[in-house]
PDB file of N, CA and C in Angstrom:
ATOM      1  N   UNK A   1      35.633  16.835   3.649  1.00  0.00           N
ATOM      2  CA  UNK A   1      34.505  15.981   3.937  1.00  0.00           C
ATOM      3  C   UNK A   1      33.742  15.725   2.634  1.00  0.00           C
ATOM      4  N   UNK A   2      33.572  14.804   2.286  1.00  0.00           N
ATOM      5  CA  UNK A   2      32.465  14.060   0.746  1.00  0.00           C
ATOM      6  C   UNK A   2      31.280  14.291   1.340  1.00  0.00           C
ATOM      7  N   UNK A   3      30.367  14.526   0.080  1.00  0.00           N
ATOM      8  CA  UNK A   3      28.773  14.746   0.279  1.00  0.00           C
ATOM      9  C   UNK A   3      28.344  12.908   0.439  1.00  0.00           C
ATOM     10  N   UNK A   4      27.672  13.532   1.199  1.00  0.00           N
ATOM     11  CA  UNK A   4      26.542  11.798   1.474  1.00  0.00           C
ATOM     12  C   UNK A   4      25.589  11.978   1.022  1.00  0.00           C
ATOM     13  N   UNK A   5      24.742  11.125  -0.109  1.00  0.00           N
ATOM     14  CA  UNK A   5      23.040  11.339   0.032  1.00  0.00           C
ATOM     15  C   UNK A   5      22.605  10.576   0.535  1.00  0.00           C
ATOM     16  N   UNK A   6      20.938  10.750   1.015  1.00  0.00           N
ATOM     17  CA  UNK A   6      20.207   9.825   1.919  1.00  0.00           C
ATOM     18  C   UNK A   6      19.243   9.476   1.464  1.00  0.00           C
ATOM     19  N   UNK A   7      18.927   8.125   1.222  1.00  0.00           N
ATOM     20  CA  UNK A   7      17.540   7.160   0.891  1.00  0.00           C
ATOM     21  C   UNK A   7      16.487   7.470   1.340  1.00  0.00           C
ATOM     22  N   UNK A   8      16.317   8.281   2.170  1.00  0.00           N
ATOM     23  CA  UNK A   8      15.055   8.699   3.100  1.00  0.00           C
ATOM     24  C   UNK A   8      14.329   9.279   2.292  1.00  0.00           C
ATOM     25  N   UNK A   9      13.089   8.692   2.339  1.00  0.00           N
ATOM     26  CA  UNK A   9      11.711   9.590   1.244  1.00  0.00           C
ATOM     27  C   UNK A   9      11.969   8.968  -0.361  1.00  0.00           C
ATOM     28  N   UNK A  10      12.838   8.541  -0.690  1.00  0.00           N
ATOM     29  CA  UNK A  10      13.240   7.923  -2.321  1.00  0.00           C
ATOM     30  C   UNK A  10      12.264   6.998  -2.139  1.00  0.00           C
ATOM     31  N   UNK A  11      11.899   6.901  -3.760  1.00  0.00           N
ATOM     32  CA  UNK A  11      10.719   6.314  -3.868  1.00  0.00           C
ATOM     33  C   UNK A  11      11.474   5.105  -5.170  1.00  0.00           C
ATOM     34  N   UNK A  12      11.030   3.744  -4.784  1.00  0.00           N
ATOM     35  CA  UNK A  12      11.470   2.822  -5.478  1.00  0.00           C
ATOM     36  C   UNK A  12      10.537   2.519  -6.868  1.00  0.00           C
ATOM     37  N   UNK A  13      10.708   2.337  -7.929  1.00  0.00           N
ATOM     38  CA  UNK A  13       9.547   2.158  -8.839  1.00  0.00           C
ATOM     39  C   UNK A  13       9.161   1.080  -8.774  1.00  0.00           C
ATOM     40  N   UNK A  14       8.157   0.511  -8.956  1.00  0.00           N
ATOM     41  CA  UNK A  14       6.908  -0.370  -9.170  1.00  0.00           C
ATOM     42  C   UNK A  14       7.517  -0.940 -10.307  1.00  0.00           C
ATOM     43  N   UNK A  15       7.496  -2.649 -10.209  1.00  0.00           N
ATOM     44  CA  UNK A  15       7.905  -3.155 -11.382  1.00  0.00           C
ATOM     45  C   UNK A  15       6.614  -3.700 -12.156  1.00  0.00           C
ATOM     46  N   UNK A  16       6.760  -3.907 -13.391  1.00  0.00           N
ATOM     47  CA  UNK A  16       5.940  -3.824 -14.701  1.00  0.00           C
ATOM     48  C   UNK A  16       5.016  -4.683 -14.524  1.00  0.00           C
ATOM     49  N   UNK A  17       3.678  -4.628 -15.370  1.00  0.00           N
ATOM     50  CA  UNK A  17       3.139  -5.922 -15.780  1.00  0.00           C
ATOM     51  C   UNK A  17       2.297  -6.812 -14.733  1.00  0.00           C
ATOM     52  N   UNK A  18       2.482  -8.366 -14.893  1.00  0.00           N
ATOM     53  CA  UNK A  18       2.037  -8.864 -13.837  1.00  0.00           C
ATOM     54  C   UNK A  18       2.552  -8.952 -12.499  1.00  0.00           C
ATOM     55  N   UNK A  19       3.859  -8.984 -12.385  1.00  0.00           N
ATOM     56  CA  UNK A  19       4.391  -8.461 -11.262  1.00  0.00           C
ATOM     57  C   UNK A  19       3.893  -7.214 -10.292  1.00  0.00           C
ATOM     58  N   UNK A  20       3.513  -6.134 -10.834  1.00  0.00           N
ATOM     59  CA  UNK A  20       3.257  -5.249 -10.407  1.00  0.00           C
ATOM     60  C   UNK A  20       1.616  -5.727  -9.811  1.00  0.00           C
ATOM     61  N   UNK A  21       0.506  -6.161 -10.852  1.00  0.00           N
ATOM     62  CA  UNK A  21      -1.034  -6.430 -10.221  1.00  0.00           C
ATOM     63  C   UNK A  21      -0.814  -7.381  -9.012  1.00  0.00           C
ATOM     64  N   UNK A  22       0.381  -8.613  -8.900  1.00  0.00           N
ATOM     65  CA  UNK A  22       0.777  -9.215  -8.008  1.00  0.00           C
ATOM     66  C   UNK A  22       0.742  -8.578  -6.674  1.00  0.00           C
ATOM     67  N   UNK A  23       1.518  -7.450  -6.965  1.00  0.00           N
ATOM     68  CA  UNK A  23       2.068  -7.053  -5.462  1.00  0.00           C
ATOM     69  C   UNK A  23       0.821  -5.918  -5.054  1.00  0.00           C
ATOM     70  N   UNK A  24       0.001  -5.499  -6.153  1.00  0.00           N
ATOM     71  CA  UNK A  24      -1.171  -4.727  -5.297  1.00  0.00           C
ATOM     72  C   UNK A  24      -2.073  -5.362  -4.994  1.00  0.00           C
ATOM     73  N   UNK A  25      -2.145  -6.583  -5.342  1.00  0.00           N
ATOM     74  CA  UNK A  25      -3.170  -7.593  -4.890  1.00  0.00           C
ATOM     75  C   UNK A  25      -2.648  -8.090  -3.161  1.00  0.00           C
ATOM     76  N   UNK A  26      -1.394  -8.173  -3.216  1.00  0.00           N
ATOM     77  CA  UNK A  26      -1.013  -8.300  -2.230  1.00  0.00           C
ATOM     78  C   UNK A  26      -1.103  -7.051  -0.795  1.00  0.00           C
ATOM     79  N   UNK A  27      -1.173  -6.050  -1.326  1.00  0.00           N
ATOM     80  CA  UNK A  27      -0.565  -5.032  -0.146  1.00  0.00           C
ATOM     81  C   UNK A  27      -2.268  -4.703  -0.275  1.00  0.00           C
ATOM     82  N   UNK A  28      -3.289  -4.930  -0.930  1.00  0.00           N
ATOM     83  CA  UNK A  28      -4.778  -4.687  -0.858  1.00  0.00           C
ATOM     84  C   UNK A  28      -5.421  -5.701  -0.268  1.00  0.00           C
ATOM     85  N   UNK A  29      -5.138  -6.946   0.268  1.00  0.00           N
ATOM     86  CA  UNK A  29      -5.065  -8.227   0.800  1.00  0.00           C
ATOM     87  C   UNK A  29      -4.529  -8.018   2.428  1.00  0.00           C
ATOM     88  N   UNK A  30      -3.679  -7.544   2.190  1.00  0.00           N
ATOM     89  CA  UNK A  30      -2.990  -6.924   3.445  1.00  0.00           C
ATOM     90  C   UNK A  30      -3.477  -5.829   4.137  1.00  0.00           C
ATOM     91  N   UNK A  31      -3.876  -4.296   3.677  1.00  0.00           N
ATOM     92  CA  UNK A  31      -4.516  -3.406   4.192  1.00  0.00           C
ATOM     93  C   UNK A  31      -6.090  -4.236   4.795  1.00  0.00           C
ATOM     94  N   UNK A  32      -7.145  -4.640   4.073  1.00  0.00           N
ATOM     95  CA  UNK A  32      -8.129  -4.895   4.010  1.00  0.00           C
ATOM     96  C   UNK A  32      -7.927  -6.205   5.628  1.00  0.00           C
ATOM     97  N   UNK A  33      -6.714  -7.258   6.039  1.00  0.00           N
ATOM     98  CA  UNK A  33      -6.935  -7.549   7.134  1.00  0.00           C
ATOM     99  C   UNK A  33      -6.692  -7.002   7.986  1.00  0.00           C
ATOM    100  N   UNK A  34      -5.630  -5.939   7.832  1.00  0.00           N
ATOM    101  CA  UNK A  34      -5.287  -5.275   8.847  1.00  0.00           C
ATOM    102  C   UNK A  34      -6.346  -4.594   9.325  1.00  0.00           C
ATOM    103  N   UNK A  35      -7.452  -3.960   8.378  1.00  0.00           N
ATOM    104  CA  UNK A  35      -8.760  -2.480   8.973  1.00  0.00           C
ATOM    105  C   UNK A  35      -9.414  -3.821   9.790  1.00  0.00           C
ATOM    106  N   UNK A  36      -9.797  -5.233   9.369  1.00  0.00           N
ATOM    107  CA  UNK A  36     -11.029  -5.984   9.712  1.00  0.00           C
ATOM    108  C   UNK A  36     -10.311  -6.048  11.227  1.00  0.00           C
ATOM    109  N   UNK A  37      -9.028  -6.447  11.142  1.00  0.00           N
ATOM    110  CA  UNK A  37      -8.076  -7.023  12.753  1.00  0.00           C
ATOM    111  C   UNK A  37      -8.482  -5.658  13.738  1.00  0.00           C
ATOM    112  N   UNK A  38      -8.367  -5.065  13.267  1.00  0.00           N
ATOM    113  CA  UNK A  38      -8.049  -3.840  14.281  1.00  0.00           C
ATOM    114  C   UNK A  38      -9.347  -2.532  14.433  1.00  0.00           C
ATOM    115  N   UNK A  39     -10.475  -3.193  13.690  1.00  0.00           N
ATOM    116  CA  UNK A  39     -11.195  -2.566  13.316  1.00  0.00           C
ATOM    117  C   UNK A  39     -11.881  -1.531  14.398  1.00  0.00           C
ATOM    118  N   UNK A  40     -12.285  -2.705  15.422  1.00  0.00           N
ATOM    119  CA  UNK A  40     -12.930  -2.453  16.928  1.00  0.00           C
ATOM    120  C   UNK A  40     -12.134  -1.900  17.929  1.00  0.00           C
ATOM    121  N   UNK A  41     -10.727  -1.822  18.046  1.00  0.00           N
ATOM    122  CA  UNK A  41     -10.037  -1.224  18.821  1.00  0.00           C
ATOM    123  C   UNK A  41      -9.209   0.023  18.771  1.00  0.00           C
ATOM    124  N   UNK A  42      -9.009   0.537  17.606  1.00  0.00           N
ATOM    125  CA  UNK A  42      -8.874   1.359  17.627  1.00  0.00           C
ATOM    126  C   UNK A  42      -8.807   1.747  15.686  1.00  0.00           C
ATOM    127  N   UNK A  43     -10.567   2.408  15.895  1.00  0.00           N
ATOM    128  CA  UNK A  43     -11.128   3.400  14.425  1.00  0.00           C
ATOM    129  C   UNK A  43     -10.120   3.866  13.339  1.00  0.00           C
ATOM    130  N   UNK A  44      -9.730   5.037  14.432  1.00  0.00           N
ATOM    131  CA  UNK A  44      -9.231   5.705  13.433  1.00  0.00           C
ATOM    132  C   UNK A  44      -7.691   5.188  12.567  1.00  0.00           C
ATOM    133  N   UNK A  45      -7.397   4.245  13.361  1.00  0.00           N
ATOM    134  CA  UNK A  45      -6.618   3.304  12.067  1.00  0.00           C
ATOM    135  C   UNK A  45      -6.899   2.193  11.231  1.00  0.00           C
ATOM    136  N   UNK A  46      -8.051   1.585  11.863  1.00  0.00           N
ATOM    137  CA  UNK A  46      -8.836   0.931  10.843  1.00  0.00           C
ATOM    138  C   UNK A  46      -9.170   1.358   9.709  1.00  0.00           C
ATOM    139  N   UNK A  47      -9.615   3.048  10.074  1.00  0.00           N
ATOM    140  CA  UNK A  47     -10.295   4.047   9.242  1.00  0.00           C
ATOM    141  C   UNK A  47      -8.938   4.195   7.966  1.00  0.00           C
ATOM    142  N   UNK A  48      -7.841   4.601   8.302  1.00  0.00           N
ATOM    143  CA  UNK A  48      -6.612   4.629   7.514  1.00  0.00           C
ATOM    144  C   UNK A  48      -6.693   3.167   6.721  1.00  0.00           C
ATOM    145  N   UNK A  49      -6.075   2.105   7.590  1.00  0.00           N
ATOM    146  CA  UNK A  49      -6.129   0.968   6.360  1.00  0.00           C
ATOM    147  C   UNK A  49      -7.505   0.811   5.271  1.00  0.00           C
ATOM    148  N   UNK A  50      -8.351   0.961   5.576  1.00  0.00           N
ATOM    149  CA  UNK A  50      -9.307   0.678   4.626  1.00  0.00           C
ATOM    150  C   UNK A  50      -9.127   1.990   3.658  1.00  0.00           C
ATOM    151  N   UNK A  51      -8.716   3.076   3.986  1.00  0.00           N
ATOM    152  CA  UNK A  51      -8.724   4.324   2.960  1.00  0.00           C
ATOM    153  C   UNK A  51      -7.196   3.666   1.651  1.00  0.00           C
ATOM    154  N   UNK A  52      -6.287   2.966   2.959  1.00  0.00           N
ATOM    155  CA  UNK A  52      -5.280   2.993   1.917  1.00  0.00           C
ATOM    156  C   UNK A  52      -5.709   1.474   0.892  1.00  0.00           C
ATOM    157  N   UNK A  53      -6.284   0.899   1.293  1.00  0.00           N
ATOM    158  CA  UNK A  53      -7.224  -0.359   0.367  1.00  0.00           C
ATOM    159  C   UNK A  53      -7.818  -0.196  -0.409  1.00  0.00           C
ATOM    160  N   UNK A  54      -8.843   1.102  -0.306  1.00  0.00           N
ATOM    161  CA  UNK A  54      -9.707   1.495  -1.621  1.00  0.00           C
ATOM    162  C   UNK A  54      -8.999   1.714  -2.349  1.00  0.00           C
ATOM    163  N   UNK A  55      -8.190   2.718  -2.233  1.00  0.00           N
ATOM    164  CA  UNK A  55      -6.495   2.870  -2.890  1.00  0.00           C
ATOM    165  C   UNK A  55      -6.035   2.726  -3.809  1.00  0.00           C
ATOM    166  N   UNK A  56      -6.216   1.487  -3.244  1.00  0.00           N
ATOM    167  CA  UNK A  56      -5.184   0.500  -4.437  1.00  0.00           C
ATOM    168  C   UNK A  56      -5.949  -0.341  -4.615  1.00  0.00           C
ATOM    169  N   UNK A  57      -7.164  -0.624  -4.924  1.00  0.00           N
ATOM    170  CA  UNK A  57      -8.431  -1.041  -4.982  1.00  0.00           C
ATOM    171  C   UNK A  57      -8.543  -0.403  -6.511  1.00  0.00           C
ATOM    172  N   UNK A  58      -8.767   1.040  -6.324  1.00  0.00           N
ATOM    173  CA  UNK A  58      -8.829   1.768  -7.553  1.00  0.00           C
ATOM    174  C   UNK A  58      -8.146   1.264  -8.495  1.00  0.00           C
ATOM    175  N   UNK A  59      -6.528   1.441  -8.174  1.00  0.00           N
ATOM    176  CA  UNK A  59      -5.245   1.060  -9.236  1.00  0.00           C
ATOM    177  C   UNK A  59      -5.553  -0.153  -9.893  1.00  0.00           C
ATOM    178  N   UNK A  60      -5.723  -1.163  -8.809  1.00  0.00           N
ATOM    179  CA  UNK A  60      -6.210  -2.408  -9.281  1.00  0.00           C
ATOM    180  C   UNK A  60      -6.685  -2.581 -10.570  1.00  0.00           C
ATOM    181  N   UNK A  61      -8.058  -1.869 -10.126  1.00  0.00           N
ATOM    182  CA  UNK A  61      -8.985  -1.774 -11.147  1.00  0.00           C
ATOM    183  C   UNK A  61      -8.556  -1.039 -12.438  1.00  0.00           C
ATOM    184  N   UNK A  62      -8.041   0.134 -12.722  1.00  0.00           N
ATOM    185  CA  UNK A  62      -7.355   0.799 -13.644  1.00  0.00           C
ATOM    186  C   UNK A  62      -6.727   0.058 -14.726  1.00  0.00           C
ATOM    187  N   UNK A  63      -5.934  -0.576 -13.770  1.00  0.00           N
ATOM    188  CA  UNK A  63      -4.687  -2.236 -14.260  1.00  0.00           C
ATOM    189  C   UNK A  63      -5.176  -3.080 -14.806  1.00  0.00           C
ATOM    190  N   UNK A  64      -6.113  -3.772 -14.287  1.00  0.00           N
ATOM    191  CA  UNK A  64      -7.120  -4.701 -15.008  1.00  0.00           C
ATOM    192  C   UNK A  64      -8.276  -4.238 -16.058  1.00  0.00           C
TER     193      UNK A  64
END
């Protein structure tokens, strides 16, 4: 029997540069409607998206 490895949990790297402020602008664009959509119905995942927004809110900022 051959060993298999598994993709599960592998972490893809972040590509460089402007590409990269691109896509956290994007997924911080994205968290931030998701907390406003869902805000009133159920907290404590609103509460999550906006934690993972500040997030990358921070990075953002770091980047720039």
């Amino acid at each position: 029997m051959e060993k298999q490895y598994c993709k599960v949990g592998t972490v893809t790297p972040m590509t460089t540069g402007r590409q990269a402020i691109a896509l956290l602008e994007y997924q911080y664009q994205s968290f931030v409607e998701k907390a406003s959509n869902i805000k009133y119905s159920d907290t404590k995942l609103g509460e999550f998206f906006e934690q993972k927004a500040k997030k990358i809110k921070k990075t953002l900022e770091e980047l720039v």
